[in-house]
Protein backbone atom coordinates (compact mmCIF):
# COMPACT_ATOMS: atom_id res chain seq x y z
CA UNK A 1 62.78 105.80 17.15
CA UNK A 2 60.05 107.57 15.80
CA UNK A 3 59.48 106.70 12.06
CA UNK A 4 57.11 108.35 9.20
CA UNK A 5 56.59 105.80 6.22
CA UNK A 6 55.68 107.58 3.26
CA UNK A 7 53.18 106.08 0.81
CA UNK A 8 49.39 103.70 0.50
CA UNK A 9 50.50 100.66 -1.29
CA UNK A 10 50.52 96.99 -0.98
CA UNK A 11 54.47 97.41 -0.84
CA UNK A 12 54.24 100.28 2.15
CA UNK A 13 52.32 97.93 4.42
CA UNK A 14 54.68 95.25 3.61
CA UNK A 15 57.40 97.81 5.03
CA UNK A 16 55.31 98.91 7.95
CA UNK A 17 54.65 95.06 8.87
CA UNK A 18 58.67 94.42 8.69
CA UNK A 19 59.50 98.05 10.26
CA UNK A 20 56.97 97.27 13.19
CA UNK A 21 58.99 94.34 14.29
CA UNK A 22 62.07 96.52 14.87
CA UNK A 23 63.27 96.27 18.54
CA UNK A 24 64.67 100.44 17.90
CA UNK A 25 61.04 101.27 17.17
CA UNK A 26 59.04 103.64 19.65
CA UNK A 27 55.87 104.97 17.14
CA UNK A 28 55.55 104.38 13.34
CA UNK A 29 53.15 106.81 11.76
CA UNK A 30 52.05 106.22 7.98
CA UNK A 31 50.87 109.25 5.68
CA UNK A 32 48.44 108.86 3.97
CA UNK A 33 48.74 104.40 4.41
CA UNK A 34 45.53 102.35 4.13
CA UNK A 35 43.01 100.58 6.20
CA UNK A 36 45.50 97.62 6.46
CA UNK A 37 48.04 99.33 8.37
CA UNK A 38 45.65 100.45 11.00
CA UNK A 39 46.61 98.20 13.59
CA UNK A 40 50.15 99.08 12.62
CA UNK A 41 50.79 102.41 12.20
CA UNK A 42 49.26 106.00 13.03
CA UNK A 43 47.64 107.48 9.71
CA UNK A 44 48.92 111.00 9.32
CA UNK A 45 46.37 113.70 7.22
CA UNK A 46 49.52 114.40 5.00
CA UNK A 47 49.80 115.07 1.31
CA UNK A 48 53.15 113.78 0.60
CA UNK A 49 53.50 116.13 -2.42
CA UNK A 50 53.55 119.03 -0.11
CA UNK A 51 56.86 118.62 1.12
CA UNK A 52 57.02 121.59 4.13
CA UNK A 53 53.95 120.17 5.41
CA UNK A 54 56.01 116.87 5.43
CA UNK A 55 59.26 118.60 7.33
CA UNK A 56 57.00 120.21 9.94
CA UNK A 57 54.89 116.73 10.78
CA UNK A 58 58.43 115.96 11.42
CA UNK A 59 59.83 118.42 13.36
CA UNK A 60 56.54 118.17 15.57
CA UNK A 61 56.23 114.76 15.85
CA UNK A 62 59.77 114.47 16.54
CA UNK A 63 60.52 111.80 13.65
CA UNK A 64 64.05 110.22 13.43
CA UNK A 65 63.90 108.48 10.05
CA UNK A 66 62.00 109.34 7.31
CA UNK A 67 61.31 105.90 5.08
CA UNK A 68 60.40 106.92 1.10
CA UNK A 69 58.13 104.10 -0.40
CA UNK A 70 56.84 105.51 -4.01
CA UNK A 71 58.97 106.86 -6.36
CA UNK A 72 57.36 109.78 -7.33
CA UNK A 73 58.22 112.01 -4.16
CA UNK A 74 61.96 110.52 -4.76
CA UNK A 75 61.84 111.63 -8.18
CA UNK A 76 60.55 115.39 -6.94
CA UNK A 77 63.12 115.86 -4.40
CA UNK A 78 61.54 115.13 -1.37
CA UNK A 79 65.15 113.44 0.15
CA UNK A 80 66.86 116.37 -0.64
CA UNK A 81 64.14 118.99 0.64
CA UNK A 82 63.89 116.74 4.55
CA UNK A 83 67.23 116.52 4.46
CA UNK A 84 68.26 119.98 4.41
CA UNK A 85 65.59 120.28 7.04
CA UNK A 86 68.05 118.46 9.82
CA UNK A 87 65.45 114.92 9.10
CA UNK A 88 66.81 112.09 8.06
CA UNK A 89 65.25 110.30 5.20
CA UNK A 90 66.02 106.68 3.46
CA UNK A 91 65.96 106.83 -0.54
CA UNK A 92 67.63 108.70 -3.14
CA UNK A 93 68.80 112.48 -3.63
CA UNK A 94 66.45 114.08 -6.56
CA UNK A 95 70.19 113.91 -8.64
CA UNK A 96 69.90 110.01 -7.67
CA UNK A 97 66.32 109.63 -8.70
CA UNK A 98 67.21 110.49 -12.31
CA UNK A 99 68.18 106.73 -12.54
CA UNK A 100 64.40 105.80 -12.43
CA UNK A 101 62.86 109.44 -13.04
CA UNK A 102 64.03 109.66 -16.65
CA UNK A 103 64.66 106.26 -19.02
CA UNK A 104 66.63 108.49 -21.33
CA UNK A 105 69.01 109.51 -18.50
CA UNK A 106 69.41 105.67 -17.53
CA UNK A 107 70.40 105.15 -21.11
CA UNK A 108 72.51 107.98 -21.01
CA UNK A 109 74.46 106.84 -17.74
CA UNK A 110 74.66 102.97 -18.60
CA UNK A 111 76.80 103.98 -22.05
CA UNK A 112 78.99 106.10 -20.41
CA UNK A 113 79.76 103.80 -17.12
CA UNK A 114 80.21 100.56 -19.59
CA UNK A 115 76.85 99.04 -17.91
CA UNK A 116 75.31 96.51 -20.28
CA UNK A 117 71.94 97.35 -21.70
CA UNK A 118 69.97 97.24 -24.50
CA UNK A 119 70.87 99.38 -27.65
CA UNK A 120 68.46 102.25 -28.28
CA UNK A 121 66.76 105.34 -29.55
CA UNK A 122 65.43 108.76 -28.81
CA UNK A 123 62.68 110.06 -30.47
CA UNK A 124 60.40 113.58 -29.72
CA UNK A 125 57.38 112.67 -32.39
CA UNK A 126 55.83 109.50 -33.55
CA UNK A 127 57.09 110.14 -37.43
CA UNK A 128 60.67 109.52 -36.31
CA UNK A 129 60.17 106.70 -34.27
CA UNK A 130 57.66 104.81 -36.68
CA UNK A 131 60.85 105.48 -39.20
CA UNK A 132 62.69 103.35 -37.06
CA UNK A 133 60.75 100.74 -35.63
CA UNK A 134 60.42 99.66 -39.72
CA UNK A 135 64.01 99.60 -40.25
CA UNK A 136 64.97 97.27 -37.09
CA UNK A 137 61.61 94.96 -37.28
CA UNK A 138 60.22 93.03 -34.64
CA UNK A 139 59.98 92.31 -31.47
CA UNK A 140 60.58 95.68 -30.30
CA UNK A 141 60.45 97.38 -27.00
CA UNK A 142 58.91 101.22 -26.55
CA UNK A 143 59.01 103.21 -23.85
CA UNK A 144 57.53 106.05 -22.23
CA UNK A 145 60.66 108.37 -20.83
CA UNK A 146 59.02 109.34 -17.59
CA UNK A 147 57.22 107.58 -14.85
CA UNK A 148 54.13 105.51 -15.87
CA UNK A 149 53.13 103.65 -12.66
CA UNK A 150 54.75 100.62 -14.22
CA UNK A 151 52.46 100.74 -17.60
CA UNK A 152 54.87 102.85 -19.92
CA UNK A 153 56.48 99.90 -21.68
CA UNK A 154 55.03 97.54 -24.71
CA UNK A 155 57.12 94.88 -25.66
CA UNK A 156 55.92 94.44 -29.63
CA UNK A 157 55.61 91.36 -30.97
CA UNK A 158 55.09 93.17 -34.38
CA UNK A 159 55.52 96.65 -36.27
CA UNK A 160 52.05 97.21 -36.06
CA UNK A 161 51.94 97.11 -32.74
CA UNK A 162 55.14 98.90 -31.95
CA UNK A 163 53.47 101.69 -33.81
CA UNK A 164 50.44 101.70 -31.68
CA UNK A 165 52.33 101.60 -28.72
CA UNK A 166 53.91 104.72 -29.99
CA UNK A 167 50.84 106.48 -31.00
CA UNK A 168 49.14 105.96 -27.80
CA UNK A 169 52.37 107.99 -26.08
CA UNK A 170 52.34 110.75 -28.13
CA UNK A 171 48.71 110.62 -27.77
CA UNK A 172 48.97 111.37 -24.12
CA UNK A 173 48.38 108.28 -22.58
CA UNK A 174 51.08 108.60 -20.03
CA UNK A 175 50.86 112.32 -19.85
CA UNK A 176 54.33 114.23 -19.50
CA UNK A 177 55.91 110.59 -19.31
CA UNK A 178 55.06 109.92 -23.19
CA UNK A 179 56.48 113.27 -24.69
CA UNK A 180 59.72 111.47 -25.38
CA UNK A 181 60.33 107.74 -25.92
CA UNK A 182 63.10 105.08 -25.99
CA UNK A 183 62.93 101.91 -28.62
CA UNK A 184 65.17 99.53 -27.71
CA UNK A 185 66.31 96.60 -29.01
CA UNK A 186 64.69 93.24 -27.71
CA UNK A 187 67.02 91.40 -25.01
CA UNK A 188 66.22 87.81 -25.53
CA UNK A 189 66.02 85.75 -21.93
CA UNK A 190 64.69 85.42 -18.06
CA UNK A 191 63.79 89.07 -16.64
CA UNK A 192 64.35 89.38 -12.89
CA UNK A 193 64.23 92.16 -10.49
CA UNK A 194 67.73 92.65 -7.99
CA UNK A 195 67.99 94.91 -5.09
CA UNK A 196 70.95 95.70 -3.41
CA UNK A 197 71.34 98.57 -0.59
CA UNK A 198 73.29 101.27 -0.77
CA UNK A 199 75.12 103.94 1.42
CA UNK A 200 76.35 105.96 -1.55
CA UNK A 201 79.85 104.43 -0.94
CA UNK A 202 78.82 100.78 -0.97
CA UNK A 203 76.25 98.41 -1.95
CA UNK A 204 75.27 95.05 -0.54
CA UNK A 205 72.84 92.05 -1.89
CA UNK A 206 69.14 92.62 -0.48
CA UNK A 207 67.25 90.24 -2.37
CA UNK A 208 65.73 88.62 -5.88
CA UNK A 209 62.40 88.14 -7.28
CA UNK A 210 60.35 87.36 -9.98
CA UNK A 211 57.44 89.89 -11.28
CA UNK A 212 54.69 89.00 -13.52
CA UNK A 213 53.76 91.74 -15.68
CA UNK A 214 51.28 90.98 -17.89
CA UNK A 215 47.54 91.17 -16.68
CA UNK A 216 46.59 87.70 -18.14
CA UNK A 217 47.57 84.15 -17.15
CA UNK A 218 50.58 83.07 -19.81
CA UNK A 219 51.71 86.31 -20.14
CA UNK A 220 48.80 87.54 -21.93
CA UNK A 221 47.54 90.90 -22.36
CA UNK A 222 48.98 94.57 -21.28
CA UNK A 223 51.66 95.30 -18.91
CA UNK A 224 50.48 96.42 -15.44
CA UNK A 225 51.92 97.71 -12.54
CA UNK A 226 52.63 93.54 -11.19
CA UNK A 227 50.14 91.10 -10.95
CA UNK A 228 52.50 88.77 -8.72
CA UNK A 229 56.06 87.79 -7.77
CA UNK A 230 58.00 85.50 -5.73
CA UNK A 231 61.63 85.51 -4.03
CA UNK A 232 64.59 84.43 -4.26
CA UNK A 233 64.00 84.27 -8.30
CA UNK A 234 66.01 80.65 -9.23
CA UNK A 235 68.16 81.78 -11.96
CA UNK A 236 69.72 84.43 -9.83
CA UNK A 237 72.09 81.98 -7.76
CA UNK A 238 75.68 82.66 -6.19
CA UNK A 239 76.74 82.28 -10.17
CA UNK A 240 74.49 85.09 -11.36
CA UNK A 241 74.91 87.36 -8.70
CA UNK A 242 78.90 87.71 -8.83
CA UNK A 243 78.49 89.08 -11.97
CA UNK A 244 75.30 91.10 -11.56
CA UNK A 245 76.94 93.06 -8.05
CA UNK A 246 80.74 93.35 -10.22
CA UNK A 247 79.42 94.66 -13.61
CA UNK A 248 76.07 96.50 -12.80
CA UNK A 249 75.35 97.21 -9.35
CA UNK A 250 79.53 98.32 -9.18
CA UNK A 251 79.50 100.57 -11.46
CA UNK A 252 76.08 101.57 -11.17
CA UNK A 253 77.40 102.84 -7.35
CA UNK A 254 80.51 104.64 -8.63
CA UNK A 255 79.02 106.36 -11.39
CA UNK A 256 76.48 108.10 -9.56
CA UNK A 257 79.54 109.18 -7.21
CA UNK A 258 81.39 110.39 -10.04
CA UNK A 259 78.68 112.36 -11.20
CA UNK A 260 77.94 114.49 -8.02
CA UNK A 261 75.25 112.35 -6.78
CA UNK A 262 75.80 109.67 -4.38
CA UNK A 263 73.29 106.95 -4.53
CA UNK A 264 71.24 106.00 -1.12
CA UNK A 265 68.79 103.92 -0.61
CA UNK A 266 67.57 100.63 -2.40
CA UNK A 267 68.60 100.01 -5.79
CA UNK A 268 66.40 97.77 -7.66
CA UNK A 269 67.54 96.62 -11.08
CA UNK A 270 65.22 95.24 -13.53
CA UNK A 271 67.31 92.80 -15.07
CA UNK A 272 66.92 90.43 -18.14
CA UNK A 273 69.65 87.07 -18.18
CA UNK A 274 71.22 86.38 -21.70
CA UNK A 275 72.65 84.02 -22.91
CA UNK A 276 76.01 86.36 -22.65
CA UNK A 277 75.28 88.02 -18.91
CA UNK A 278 72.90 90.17 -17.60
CA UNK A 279 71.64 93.12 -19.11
CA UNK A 280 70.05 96.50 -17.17
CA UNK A 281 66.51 96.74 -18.71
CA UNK A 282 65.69 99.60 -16.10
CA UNK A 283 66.58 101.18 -12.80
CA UNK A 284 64.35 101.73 -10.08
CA UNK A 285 65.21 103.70 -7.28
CA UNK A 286 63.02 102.48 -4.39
CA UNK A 287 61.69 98.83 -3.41
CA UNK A 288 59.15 96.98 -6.04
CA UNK A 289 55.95 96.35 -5.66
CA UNK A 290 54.74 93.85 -5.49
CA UNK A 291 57.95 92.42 -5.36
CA UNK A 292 58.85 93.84 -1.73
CA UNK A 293 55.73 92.11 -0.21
CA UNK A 294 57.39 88.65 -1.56
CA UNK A 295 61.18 89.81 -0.07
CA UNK A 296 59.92 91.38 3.48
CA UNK A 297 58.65 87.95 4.75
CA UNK A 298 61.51 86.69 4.09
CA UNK A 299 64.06 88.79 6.14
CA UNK A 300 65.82 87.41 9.48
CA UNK A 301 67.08 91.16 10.40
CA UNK A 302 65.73 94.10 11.33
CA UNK A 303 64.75 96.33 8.48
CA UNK A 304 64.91 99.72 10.50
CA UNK A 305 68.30 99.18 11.13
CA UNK A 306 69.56 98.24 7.78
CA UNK A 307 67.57 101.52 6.79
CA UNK A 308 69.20 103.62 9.34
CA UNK A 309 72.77 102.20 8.32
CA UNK A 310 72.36 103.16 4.73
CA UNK A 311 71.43 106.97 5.82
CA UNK A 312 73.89 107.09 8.24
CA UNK A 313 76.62 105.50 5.37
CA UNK A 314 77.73 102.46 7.75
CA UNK A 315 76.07 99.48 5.83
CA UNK A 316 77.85 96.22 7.03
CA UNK A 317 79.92 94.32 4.73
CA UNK A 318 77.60 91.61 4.04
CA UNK A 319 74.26 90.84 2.68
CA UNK A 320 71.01 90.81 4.10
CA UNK A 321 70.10 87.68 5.55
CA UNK A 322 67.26 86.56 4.47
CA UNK A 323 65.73 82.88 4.98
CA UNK A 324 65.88 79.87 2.13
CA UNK A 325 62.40 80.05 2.25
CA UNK A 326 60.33 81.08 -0.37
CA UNK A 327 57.36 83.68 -0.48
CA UNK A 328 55.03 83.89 -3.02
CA UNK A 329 52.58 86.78 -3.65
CA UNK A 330 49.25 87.06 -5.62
CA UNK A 331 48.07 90.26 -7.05
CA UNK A 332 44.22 90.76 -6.64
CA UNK A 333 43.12 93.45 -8.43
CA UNK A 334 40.11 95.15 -9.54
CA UNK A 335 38.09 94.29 -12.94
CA UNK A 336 38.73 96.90 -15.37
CA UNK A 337 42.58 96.76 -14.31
CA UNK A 338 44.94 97.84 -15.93
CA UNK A 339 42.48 100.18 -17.61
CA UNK A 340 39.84 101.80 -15.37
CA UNK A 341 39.65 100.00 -12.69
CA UNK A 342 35.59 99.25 -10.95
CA UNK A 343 35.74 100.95 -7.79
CA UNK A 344 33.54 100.51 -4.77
CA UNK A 345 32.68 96.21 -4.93
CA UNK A 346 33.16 95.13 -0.87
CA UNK A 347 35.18 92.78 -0.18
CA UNK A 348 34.85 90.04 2.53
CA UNK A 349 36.90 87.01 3.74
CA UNK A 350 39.98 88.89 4.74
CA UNK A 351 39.69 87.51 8.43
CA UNK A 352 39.50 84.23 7.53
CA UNK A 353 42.17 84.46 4.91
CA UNK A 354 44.34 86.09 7.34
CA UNK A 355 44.18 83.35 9.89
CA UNK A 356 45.55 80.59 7.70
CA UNK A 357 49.06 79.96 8.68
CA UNK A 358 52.00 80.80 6.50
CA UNK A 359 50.01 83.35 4.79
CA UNK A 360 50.04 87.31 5.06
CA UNK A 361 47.79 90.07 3.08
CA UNK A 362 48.76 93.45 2.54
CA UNK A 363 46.53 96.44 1.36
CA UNK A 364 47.36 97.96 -1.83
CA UNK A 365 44.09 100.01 -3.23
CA UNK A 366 40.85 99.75 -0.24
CA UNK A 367 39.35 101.90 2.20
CA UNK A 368 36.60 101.75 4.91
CA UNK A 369 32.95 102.95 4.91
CA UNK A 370 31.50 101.97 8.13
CA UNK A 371 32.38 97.92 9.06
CA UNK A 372 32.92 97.30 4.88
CA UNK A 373 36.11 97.01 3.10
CA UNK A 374 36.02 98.27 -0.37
CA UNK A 375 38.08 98.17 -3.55
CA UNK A 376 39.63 101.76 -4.75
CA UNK A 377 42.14 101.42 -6.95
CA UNK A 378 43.20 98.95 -9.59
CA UNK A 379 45.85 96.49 -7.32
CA UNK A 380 43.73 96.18 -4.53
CA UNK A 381 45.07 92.89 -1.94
CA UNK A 382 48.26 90.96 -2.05
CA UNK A 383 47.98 87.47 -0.67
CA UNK A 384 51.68 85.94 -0.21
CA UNK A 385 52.43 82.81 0.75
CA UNK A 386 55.87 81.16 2.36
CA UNK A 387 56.70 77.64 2.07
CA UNK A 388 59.65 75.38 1.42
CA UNK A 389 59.67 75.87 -2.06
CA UNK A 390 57.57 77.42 -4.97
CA UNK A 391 54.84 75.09 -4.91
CA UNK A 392 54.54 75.21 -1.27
CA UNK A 393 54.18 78.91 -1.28
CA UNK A 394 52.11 78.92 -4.27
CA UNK A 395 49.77 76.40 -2.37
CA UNK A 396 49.43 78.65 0.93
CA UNK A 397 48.80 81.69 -0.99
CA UNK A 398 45.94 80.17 -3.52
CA UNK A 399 44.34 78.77 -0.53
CA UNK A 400 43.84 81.83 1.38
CA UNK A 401 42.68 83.51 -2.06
CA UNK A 402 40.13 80.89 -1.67
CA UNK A 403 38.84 82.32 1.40
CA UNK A 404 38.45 85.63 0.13
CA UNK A 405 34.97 86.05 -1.03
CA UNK A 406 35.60 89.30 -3.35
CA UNK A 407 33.49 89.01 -7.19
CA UNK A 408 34.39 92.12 -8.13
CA UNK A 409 38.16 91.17 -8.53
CA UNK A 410 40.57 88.91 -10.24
CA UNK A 411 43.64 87.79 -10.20
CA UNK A 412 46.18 85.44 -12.06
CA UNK A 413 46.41 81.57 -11.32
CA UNK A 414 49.65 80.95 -12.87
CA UNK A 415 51.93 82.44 -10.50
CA UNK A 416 55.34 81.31 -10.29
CA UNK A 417 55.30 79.12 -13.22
CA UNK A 418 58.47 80.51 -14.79
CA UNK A 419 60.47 78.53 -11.38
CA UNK A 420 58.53 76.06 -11.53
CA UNK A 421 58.90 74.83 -14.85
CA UNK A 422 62.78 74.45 -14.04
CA UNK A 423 61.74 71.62 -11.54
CA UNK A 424 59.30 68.79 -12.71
CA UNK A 425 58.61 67.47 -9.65
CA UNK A 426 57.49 70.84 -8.18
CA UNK A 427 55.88 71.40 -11.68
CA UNK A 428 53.51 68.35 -11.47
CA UNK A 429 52.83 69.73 -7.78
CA UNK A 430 52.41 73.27 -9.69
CA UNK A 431 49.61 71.61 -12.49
CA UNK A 432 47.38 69.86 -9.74
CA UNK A 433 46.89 72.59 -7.89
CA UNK A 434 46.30 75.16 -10.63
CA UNK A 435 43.51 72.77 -11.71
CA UNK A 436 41.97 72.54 -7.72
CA UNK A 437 42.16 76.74 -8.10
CA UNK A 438 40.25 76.81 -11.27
CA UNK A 439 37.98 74.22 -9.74
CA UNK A 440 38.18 71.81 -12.22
């Protein structure tokens, strides 16, 4: 088969590492990728938005799959525009993409499909909203409607900064995404991310994992698109999932049936745990990042098939296997991040990094000027890690950070703690190391 991947992140070379293994693979071309995917892939000169351009590559290239990484081009149709074109293309119809394309719409569909969430509000203008943010007090959550590269949500601690959160959208921060928000109530318990693929008759377990949002060690500072995750996430066991797959991913499935618009593709459900079940916090309609580059090195199958059999509406009854292992991944990103990130600083060490054993690194923001690597964009290297357990993980992927010689970035040391701190022993193992990282 020949196969486009669609997309430049840390996540698409993560696919194009797992799609490259794939016994059915003859070429895999990437458009626009990155410099890590070089040895991987062929770069194509495409602009994804430009979706003709996309169908003819296809037609001339003779491509017979068509793998969606981002979610914007979901959200714009692309599926439905290759499609029609006689290509076949894994993700979501544009109908589909409404799930993650619109948080109102999510809202919408979750009330009328009995899918628990979080009670909310509407609002058009900041007046409204401010109304109501003082008559249900803190915490608080606000969020931007649209797509917001992962940034378009503030979880208040207080009015005050509810309201800011608020101004800031209306302001324009988040462009078209901030003309409407949702405030919803605060869910109180563990968020994790679950993905399940679907055929748009049924869906099957993929994988969990753990993101850390926040830019700062603790869970300090502004949300950003991920600064690291792990997988499986430990509260999502056989107990968790049963319920998870029968009251959200279920009826998730048949109401996008029942509505016209059959769901394909990989549905990832941002999930917080309460104390009464799990609650939908969002939909996404496409693999996370970086969650996917803590999943992928974990599967025992061939991804290109399990892609294929959700076009093609023939996913087995089963789900994924994927090892017991765990894989931990490390968000380097730029300084500036998640605000303007500093563009340009080289970074070297990658080769040495890349040779330790048990480790990976995916590109998520560089490029190439002559022999140097350099940073452009604000998430700039995943380093993941697979080990036994947590700390094992945690251990491979710190080390290989260490080997990365790269001042112009940072990145969070206190990845994983959220598993860890469920197991003492792997805790203490956790605390020892984070001190050798900080080199104390």
């Amino acid at each position: 088969m020949n196969v486009l991947l669609l997309g430049s992140g840390g996540r698409e070379h993560a696919i194009a590492i797992a799609l490259a293994k794939s016994p059915l693979l003859e070429t895999l071309f990437v458009a626009p990728g990155n410099p890590g995917m070089a040895a991987l892939a062929r770069a194509a000169a495409l602009d994804i938005k430009d979706h003709p351009a996309v169908a003819a590559f296809c037609k001339a290239n003779r491509i017979d799959l068509v793998v969606v990484g981002p979610e914007a081009p979901l959200v714009a149709g692309i599926v439905d525009e290759l499609t029609a074109a006689g290509i076949k293309t894994f993700g979501p119809s544009k109908a589909a993409a409404r799930l993650e394309g619109s948080k109102t719409f999510a809202k919408d569909f979750c009330a009328r499909f009995k899918i628990p969430t979080a009670p909310f509000a509407r609002f058009a203008d900041a007046a409204s909203a401010k109304t109501y943010v003082g008559a249900k007090g803190a915490p608080i959550v606000v969020k931007a409607d649209g797509l917001a590269a992962g940034k378009g949500v503030t979880v208040a601690a207080s009015i005050e900064e509810a309201e800011a959160a608020i101004d800031r959208m209306f302001s324009g921060e988040f462009g078209e995404a901030g003309q409407n928000i949702l405030v919803e109530d605060f869910l109180d318990g563990e968020e994790v991310s679950f993905f399940a693929l679907c055929d748009g008759a049924r869906a099957v377990e993929f994988a969990s994992a753990q993101d850390h949002k926040r830019v700062g060690d603790g869970e300090r500072g502004p949300n950003t698109g991920g600064m690291g995750a792990y997988s499986p996430a430990p509260v999502m066991d056989a107990r968790m999932r049963e319920p998870v797959m029968r009251t959200i991913v279920g009826p998730t499935l048949k109401g996008m049936a029942v509505m016209g618009a059959p769901f394909k593709g990989v549905l990832f459900a941002g999930l917080m745990i309460c104390a009464d079940g799990p609650r939908v916090i969002e939909y996404n309609v496409r693999f996370g990042d970086p969650e996917t580059q803590a999943m992928l090195p974990r599967l025992e199958e061939d991804l290109l098939a399990l892609l294929l059999a959700c076009v093609e509406e023939r996913l087995p009854e089963r789900p994924a296997r994927l090892s017991a292992k765990t894989a931990l991944s490390v968000v380097l990103a730029a300084k500036g991040y998640p605000g303007a990130p500093v563009r340009g600083s080289e970074i070297q060490g990658i080769e040495r990094a890349e040779a330790m054993p048990f480790v990976s690194i995916t590109h998520a923001g560089t490029k190439r000027e002559g022999q140097q690597l350099l940073a452009d964009g604000g998430r700039v290297l995943n380093v993941t890690g697979v080990g036994a357990d947590v700390a094992e993980a945690r251990a491979h992927a710190y080390a290989a950070i260490d080997m990365i010689d790269w001042p112009g970035g940072f990145y969070r040391r206190d990845i994983g703690w959220r598993a860890l701190a469920r197991d003492p022993v792997q805790l203490d193992r956790f605390m020892s190391g984070s001190a050798r990282f900080n080199g104390k």
